[in-house]
C-alpha atoms as a PDB file:
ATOM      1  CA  UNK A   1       0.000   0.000   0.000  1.00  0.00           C
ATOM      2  CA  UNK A   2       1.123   3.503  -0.942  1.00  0.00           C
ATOM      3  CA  UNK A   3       1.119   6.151   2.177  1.00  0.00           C
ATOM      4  CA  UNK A   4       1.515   9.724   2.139  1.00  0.00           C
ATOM      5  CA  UNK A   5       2.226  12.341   4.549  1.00  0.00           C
ATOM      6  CA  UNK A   6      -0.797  13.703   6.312  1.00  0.00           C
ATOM      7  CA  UNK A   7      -0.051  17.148   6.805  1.00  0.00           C
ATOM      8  CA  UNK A   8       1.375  18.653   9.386  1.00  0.00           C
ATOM      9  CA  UNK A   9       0.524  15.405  11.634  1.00  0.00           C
ATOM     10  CA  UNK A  10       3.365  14.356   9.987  1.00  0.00           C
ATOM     11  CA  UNK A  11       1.758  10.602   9.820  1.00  0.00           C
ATOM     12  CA  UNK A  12       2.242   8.450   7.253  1.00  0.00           C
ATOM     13  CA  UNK A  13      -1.135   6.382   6.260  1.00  0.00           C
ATOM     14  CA  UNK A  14      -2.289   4.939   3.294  1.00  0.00           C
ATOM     15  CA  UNK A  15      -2.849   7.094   0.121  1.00  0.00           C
ATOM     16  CA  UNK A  16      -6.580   5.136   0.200  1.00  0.00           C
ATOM     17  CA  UNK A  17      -8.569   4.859   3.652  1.00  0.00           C
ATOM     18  CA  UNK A  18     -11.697   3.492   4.400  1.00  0.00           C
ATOM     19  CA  UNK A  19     -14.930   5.396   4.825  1.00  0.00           C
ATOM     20  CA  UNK A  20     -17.065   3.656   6.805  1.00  0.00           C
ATOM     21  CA  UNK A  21     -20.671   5.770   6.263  1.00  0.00           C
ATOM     22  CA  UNK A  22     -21.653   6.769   2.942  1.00  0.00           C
ATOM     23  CA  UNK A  23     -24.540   4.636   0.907  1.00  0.00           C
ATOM     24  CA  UNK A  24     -23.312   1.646   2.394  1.00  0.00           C
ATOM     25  CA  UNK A  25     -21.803   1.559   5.624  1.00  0.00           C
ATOM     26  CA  UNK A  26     -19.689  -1.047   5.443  1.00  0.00           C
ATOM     27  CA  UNK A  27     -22.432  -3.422   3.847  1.00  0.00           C
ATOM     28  CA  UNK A  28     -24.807  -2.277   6.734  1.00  0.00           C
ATOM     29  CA  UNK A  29     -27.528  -0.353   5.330  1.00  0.00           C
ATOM     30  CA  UNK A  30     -27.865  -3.205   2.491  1.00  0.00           C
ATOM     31  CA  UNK A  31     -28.259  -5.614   6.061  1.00  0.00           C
ATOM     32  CA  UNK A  32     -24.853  -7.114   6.994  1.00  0.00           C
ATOM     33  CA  UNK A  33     -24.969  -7.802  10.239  1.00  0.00           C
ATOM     34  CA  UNK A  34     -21.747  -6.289  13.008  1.00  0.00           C
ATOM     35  CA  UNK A  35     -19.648  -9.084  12.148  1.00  0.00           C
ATOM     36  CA  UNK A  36     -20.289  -9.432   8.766  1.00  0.00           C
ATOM     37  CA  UNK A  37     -19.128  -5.564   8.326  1.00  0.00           C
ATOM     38  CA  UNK A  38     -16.434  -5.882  10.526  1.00  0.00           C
ATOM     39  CA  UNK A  39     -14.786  -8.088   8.152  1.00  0.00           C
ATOM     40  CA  UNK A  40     -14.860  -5.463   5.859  1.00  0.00           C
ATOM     41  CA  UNK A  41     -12.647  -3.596   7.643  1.00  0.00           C
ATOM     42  CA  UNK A  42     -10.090  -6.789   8.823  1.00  0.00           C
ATOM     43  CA  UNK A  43      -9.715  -7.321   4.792  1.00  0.00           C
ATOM     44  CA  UNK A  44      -9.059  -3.294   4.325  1.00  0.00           C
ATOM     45  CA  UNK A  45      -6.436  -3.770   7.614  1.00  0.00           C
ATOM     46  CA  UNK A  46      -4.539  -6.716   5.716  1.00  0.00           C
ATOM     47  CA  UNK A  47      -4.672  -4.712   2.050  1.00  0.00           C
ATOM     48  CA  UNK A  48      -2.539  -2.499   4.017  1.00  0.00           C
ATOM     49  CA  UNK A  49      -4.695   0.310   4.602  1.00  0.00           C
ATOM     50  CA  UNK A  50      -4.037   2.212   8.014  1.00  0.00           C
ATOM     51  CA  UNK A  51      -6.889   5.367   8.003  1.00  0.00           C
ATOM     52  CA  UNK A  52     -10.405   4.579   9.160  1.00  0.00           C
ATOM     53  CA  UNK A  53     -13.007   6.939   9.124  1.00  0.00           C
ATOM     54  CA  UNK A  54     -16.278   6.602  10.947  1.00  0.00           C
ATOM     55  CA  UNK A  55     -18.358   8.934  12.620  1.00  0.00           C
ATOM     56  CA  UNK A  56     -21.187   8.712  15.631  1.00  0.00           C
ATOM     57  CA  UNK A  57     -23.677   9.368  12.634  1.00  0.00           C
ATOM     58  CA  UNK A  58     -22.537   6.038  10.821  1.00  0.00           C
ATOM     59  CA  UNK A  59     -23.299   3.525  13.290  1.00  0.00           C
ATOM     60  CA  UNK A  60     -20.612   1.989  12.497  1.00  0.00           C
ATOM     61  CA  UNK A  61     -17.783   2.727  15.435  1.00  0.00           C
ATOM     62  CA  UNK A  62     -18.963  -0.482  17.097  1.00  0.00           C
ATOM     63  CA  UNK A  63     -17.494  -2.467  14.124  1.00  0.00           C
ATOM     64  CA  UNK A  64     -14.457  -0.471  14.014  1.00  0.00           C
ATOM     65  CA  UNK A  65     -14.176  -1.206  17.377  1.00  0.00           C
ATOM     66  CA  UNK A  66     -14.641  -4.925  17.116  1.00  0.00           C
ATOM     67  CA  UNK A  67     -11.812  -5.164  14.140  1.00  0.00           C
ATOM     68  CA  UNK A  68      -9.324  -2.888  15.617  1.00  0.00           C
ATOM     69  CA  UNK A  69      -9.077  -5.316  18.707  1.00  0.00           C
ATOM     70  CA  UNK A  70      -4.851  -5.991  19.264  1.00  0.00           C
ATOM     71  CA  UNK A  71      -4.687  -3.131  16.092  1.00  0.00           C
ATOM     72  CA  UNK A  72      -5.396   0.255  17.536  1.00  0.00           C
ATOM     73  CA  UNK A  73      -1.619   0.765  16.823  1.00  0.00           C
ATOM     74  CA  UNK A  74      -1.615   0.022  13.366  1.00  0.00           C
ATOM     75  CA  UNK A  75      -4.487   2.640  12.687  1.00  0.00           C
ATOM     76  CA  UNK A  76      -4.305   6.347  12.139  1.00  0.00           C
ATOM     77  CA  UNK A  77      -8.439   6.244  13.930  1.00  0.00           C
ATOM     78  CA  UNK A  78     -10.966   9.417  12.521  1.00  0.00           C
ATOM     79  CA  UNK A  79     -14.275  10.071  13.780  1.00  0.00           C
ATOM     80  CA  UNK A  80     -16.698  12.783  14.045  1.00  0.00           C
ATOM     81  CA  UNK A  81     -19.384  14.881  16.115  1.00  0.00           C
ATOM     82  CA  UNK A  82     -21.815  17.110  14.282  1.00  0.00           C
ATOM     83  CA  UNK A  83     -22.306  20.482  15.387  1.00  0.00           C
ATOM     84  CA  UNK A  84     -26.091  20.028  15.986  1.00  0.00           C
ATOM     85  CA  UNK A  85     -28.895  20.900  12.910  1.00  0.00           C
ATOM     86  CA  UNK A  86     -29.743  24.153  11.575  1.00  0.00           C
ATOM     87  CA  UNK A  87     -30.020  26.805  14.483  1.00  0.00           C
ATOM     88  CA  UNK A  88     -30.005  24.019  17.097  1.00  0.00           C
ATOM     89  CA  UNK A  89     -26.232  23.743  18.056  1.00  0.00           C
ATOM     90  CA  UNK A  90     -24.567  21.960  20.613  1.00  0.00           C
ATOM     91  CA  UNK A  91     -22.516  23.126  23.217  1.00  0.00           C
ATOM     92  CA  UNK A  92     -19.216  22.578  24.565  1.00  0.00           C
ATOM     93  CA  UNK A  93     -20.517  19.265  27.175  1.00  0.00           C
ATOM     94  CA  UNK A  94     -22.683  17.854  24.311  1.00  0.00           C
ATOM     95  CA  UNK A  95     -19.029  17.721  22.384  1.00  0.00           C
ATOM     96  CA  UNK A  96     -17.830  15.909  25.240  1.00  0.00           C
ATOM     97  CA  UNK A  97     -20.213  13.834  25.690  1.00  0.00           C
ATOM     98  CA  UNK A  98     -20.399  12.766  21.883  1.00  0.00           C
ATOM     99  CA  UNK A  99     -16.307  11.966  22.626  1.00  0.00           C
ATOM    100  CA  UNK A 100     -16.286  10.060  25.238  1.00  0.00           C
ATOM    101  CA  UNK A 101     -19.434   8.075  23.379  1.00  0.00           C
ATOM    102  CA  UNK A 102     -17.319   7.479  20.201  1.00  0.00           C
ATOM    103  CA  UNK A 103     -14.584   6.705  22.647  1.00  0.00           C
ATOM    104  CA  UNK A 104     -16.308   4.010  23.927  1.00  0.00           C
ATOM    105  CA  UNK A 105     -18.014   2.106  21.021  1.00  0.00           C
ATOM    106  CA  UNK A 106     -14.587   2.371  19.066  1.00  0.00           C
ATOM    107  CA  UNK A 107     -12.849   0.313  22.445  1.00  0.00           C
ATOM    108  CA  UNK A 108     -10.299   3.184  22.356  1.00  0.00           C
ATOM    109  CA  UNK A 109      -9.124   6.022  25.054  1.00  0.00           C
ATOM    110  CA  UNK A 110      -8.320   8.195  22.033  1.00  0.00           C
ATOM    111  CA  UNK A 111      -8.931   9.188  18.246  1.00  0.00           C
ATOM    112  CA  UNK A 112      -5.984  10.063  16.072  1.00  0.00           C
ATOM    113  CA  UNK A 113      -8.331  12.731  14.066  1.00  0.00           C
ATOM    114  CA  UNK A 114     -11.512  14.388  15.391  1.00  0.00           C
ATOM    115  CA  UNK A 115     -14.075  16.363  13.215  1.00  0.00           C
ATOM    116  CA  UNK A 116     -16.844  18.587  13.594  1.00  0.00           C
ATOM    117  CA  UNK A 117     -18.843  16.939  11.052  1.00  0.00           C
ATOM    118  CA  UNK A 118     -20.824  18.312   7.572  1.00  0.00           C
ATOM    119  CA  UNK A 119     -20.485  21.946   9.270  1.00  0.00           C
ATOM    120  CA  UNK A 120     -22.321  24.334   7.243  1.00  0.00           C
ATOM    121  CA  UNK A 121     -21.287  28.050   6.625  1.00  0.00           C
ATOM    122  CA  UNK A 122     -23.908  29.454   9.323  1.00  0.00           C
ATOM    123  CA  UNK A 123     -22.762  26.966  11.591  1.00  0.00           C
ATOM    124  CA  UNK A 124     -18.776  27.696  11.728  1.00  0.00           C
ATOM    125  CA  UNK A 125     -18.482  30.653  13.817  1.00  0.00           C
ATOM    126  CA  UNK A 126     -20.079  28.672  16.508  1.00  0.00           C
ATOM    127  CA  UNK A 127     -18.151  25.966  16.115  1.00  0.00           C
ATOM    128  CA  UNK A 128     -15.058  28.385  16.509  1.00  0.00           C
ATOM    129  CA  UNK A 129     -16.086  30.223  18.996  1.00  0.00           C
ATOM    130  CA  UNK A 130     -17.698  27.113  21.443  1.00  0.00           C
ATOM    131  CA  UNK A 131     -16.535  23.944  20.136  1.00  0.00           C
ATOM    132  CA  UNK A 132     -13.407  24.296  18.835  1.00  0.00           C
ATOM    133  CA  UNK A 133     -11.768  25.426  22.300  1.00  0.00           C
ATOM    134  CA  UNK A 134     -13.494  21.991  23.853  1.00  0.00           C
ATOM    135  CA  UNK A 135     -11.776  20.365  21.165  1.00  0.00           C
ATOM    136  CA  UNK A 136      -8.654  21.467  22.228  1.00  0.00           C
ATOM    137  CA  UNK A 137      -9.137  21.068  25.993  1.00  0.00           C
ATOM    138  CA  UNK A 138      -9.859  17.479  25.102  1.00  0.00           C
ATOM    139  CA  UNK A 139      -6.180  17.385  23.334  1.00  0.00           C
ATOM    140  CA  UNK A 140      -4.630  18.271  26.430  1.00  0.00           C
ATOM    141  CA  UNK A 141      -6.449  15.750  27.987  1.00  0.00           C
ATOM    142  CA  UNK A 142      -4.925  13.025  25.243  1.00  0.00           C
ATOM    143  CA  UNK A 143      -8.196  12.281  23.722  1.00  0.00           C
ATOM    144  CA  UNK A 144      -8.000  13.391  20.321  1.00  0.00           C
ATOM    145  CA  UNK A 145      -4.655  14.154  18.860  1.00  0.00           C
ATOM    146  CA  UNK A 146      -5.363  16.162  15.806  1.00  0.00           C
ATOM    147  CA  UNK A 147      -8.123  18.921  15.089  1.00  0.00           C
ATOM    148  CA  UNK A 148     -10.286  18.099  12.093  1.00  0.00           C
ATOM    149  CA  UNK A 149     -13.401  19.671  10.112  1.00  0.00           C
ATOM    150  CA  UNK A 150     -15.480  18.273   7.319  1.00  0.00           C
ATOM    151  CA  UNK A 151     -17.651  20.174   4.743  1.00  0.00           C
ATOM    152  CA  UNK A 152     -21.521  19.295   4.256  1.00  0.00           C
ATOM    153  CA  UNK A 153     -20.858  18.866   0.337  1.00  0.00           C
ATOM    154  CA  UNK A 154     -24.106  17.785  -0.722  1.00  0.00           C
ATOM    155  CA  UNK A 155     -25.210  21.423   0.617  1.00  0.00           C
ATOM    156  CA  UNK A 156     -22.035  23.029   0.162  1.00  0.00           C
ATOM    157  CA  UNK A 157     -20.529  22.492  -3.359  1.00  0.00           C
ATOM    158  CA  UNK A 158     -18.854  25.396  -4.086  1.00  0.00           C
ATOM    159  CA  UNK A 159     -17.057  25.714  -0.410  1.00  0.00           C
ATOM    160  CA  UNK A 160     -18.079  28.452   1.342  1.00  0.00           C
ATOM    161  CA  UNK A 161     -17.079  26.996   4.975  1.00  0.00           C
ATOM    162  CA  UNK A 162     -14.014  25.438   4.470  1.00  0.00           C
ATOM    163  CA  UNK A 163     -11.988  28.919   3.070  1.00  0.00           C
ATOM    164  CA  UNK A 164     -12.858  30.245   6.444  1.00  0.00           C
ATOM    165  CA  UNK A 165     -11.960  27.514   8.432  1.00  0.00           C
ATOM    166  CA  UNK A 166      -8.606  27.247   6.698  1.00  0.00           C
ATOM    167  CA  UNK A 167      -7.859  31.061   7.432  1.00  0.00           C
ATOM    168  CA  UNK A 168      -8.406  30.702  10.725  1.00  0.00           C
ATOM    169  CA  UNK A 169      -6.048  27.629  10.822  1.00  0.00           C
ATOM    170  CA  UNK A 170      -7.447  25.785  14.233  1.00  0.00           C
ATOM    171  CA  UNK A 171      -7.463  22.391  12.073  1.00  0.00           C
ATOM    172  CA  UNK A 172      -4.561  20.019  11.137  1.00  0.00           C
ATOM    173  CA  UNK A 173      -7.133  17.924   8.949  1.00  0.00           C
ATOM    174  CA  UNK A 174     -10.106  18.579   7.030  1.00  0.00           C
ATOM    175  CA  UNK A 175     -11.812  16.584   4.836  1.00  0.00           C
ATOM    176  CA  UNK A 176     -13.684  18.018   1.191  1.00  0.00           C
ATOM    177  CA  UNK A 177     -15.784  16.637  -1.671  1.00  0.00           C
ATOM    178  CA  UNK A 178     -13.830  16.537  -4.467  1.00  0.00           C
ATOM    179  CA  UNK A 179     -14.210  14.565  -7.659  1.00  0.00           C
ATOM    180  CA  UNK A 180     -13.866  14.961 -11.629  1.00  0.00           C
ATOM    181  CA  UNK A 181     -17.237  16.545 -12.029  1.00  0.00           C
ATOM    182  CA  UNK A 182     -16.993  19.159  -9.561  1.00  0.00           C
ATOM    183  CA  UNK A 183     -13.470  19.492  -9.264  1.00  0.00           C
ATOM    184  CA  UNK A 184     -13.794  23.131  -7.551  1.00  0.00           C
ATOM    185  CA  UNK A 185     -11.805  22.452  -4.394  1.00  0.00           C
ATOM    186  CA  UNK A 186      -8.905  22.716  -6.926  1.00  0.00           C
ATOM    187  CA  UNK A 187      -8.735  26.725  -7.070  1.00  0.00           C
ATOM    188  CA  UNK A 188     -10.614  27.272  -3.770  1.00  0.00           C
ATOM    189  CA  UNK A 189      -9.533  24.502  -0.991  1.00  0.00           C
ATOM    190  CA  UNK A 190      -5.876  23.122  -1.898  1.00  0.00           C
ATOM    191  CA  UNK A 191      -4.128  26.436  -2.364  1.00  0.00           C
ATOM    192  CA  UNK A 192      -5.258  26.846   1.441  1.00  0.00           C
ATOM    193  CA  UNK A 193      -4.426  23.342   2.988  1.00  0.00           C
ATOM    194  CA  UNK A 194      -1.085  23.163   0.929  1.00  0.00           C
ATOM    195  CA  UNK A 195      -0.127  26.710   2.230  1.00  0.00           C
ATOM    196  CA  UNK A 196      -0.929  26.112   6.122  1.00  0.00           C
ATOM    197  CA  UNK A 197       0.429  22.450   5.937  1.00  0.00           C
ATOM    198  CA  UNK A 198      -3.400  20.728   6.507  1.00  0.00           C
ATOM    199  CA  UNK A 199      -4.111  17.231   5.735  1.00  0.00           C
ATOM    200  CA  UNK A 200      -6.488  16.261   3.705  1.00  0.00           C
ATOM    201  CA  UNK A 201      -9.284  13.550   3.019  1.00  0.00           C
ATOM    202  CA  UNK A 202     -11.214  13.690  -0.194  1.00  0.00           C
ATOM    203  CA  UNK A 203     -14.637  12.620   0.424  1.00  0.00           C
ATOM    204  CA  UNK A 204     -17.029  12.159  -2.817  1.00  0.00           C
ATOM    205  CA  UNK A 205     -14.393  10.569  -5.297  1.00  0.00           C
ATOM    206  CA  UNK A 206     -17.095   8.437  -6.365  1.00  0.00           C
ATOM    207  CA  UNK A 207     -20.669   8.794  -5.574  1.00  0.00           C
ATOM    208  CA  UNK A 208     -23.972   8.258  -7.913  1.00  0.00           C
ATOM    209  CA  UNK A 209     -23.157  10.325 -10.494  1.00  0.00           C
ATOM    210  CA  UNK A 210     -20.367   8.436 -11.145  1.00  0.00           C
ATOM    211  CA  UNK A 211     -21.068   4.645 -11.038  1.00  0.00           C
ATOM    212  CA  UNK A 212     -24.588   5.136 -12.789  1.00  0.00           C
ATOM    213  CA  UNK A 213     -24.851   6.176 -16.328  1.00  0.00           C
ATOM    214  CA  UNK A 214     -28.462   7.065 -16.158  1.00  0.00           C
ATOM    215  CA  UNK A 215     -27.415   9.472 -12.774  1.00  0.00           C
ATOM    216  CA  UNK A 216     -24.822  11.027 -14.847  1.00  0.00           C
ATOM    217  CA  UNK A 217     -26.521  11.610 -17.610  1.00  0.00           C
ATOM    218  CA  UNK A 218     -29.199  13.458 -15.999  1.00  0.00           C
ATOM    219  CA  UNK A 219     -26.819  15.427 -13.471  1.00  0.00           C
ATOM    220  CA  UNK A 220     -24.926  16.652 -17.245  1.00  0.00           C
ATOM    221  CA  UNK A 221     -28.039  17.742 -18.503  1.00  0.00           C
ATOM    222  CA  UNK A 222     -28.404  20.113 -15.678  1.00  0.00           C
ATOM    223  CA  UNK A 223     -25.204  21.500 -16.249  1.00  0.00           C
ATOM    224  CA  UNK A 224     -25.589  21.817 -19.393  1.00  0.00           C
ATOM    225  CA  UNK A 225     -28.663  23.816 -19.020  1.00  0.00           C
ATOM    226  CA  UNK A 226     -27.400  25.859 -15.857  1.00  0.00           C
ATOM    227  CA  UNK A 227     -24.064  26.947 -18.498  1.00  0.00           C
ATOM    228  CA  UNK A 228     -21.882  25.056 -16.593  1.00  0.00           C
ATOM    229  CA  UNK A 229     -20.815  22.568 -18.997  1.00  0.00           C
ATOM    230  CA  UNK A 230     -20.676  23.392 -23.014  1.00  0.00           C
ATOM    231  CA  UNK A 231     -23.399  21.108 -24.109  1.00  0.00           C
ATOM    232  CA  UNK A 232     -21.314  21.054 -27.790  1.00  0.00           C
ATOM    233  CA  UNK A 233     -18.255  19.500 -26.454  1.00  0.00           C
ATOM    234  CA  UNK A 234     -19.885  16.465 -24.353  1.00  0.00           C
ATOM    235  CA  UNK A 235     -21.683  13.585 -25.880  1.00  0.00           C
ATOM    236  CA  UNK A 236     -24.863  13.751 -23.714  1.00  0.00           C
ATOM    237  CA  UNK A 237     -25.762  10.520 -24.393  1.00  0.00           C
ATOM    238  CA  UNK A 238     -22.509   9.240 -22.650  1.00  0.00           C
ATOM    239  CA  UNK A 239     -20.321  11.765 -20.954  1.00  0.00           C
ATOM    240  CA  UNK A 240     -17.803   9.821 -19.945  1.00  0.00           C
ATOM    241  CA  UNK A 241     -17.540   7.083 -22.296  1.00  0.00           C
ATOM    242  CA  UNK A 242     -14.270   8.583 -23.531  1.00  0.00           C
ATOM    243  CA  UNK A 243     -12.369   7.742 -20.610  1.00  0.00           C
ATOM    244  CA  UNK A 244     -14.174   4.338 -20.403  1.00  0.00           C
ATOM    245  CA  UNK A 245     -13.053   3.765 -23.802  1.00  0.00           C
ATOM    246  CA  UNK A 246      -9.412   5.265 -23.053  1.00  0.00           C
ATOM    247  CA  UNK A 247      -6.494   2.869 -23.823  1.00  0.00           C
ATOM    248  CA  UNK A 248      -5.051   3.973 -20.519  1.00  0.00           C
ATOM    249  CA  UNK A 249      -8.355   3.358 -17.969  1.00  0.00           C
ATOM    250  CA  UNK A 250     -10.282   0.506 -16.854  1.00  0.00           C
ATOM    251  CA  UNK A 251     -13.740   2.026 -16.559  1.00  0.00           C
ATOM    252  CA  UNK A 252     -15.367   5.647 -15.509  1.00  0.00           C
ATOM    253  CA  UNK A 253     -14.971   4.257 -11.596  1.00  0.00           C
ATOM    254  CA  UNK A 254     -11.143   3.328 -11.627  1.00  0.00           C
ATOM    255  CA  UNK A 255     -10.709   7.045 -13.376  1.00  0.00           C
ATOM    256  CA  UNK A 256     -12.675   8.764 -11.030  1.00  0.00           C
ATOM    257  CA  UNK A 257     -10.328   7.569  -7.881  1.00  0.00           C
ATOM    258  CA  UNK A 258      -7.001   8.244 -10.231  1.00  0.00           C
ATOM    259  CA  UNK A 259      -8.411  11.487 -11.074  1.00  0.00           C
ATOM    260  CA  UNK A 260      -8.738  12.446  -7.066  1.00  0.00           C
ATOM    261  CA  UNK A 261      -5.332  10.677  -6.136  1.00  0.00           C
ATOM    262  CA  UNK A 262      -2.951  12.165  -8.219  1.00  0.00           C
ATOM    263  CA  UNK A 263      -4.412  15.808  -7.685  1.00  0.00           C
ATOM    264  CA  UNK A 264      -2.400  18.057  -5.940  1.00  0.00           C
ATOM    265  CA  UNK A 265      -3.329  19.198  -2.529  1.00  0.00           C
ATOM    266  CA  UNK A 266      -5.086  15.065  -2.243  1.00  0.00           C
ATOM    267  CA  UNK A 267      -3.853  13.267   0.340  1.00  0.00           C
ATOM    268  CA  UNK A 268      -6.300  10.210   2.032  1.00  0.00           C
ATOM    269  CA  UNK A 269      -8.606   9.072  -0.764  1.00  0.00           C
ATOM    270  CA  UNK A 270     -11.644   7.759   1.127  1.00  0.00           C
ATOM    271  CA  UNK A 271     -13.803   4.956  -0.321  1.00  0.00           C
ATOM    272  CA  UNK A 272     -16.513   3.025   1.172  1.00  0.00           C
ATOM    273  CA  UNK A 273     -18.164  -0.374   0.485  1.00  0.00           C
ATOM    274  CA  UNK A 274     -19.786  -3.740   2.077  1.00  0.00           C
ATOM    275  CA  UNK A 275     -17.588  -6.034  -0.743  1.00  0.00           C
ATOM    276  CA  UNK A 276     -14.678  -7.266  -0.329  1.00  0.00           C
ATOM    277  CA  UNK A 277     -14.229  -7.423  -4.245  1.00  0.00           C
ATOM    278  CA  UNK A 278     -15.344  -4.027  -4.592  1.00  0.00           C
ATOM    279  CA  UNK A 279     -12.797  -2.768  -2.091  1.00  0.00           C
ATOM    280  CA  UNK A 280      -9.890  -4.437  -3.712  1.00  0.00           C
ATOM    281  CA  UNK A 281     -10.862  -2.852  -6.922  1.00  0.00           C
ATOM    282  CA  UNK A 282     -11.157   0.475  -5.241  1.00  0.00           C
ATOM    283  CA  UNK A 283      -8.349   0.253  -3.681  1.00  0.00           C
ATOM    284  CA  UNK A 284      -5.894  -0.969  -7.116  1.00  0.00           C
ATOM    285  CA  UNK A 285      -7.725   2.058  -8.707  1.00  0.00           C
ATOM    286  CA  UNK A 286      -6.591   4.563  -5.868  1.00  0.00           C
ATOM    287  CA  UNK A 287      -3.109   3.189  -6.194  1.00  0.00           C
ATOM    288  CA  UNK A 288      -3.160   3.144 -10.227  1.00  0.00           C
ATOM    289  CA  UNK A 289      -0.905   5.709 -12.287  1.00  0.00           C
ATOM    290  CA  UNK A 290      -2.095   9.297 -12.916  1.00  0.00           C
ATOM    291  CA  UNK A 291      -4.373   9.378 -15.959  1.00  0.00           C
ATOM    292  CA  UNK A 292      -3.164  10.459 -19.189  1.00  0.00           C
ATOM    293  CA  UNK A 293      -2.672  14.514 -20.128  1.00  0.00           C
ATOM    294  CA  UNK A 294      -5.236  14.043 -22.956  1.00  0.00           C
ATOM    295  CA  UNK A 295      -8.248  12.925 -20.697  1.00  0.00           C
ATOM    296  CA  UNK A 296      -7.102  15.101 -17.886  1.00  0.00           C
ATOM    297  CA  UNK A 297      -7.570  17.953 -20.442  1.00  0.00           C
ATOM    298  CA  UNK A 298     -10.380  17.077 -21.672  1.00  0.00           C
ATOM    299  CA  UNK A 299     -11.938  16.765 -18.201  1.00  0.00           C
ATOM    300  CA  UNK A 300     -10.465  20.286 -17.564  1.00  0.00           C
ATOM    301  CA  UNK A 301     -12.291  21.337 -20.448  1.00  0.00           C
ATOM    302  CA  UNK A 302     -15.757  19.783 -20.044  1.00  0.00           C
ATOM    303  CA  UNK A 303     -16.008  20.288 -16.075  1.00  0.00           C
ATOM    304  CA  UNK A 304     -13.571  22.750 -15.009  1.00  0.00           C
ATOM    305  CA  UNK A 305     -16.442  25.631 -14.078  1.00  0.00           C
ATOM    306  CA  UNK A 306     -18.671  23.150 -12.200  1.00  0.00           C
ATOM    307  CA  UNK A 307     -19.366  23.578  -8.616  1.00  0.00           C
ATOM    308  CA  UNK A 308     -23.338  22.924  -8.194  1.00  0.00           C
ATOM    309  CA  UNK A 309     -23.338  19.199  -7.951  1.00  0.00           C
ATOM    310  CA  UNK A 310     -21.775  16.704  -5.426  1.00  0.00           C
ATOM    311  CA  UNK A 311     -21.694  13.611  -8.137  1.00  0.00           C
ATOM    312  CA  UNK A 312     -24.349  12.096  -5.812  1.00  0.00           C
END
């Protein structure tokens, strides 16, 4: 497995690390059962992958928990507490409290990244102001040893949080949607993390859009009509194909992850899945060559000016 350097944690981890929410939570919300997911993650452990990413809002720290037993030292451990919905925000014990929770259920007396989770740009002077100083009373403590935040991307596609978040540099990790047909965070994220030294996990490599023709066919059309794509340079009734096609790629899936991985500014790649198969494929993609300068271009040219869809 390929690692990386995460930042100014200075940790080395696997270029690809395993999300553990998304559509599938680790096989759960298709039914696997604890143990059945928590193989999931034992196979990603012996692939040689060291960053796990769960969150309270998964439901799936329990099974992190149960397959990191005798590993905790051979994982770089991420989880998350949301800052509470809309104008209903929690305060500085409810952080706690959601800590010592995830804490528990992961079978761990610390978290090698914590995140305020899918904050929104309403929500983030709060979560300076409150949460952010219980974050770092808790790092004193030895609970969590790096400060993270993650971006609500389905709500947030152009990044309007994360600039300011950056600026005011309290984070050594964040984590962004970023993928080939929003590909935005490229002039308005990575400039930032690259200049103040900030890890980063790329959420939203693959979603939807991207593993279902009929999804991406209907999210082009909207860009297309919004004049965010040039509806004269893509072939509506397959968008993609040409990289699909390309002598140099596998299929639209094992370009998307290449496309994230070999970006600039991309450190974890996250990907999530209930099958084992699936995972090794993800994870061979993530670890694959950059793709070639003509495609890359030609992505550049079709979606470089989108940021009003996620890819989910």
């Amino acid at each position: 497995m390929q690692t990386v350097r995460l930042g100014r944690t200075n940790a080395l981890v696997s270029v690809a690390g395993l999300g553990c929410g998304g559509h599938s939570r680790l096989g759960m919300a298709r039914g696997a059962d604890l143990h059945q997911a928590a193989g999931v993650v034992r196979r990603a452990l012996e692939l040689g992958v060291t960053f796990i990413d769960t969150a309270r809002a998964y439901g799936t720290e329990e099974v992190v928990g149960e397959a990191i037993v005798g590993r905790r030292d051979q994982v770089f451990l991420s989880t998350k507490a949301g800052p509470g919905r809309g104008e209903t925000l929690i305060g500085a014990a409810e952080l706690t409290e959601s800590l010592e929770g995830s804490l528990r259920r992961l079978g761990t007396d610390h978290v090698d990244v914590f995140h305020l989770h899918g904050v929104r740009p309403g929500q983030y002077d709060h979560c300076a102001q409150v949460l952010v100083p219980e974050m770092k009373r808790q790092q004193a403590a030895g609970k969590i040893r790096f400060l993270a935040i993650t971006e609500q991307f389905g709500g947030d596609t152009g990044h309007a949080m994360l600039p300011k978040a950056l600026a005011d540099d309290h984070f050594d990790v964040i984590m962004v949607g970023f993928n080939l047909v929003n590909p935005s965070a490229r002039e308005r994220v990575f400039p930032l993390t690259l200049a103040h030294d900030v890890g980063t996990l790329v959420m939203f490599a693959v979603r939807r859009q991207l593993s279902d023709p009929a999804a991406l066919k209907e999210a082009v059309a909207g860009l297309i009509a919004r004049g965010e794509v040039d509806g004269a340079q893509v072939d509506s009734a397959d968008p993609l194909g040409f990289l699909r096609d390309h002598a140099g790629t596998g299929s639209v899936v094992e370009a998307a992850y290449r496309f994230c991985r070999h970006e600039p500014g991309c450190d974890v790649i996250l990907t999530g899945t209930g099958d084992v198969a699936h995972l090794e494929a993800n994870l061979a993609a993530i670890q694959a060559p950059p793709l070639p300068a003509d495609a890359l271009a030609r992505l550049a040219g079709l979606f470089g000016r989108v940021d009003s869809v996620s890819g989910n």
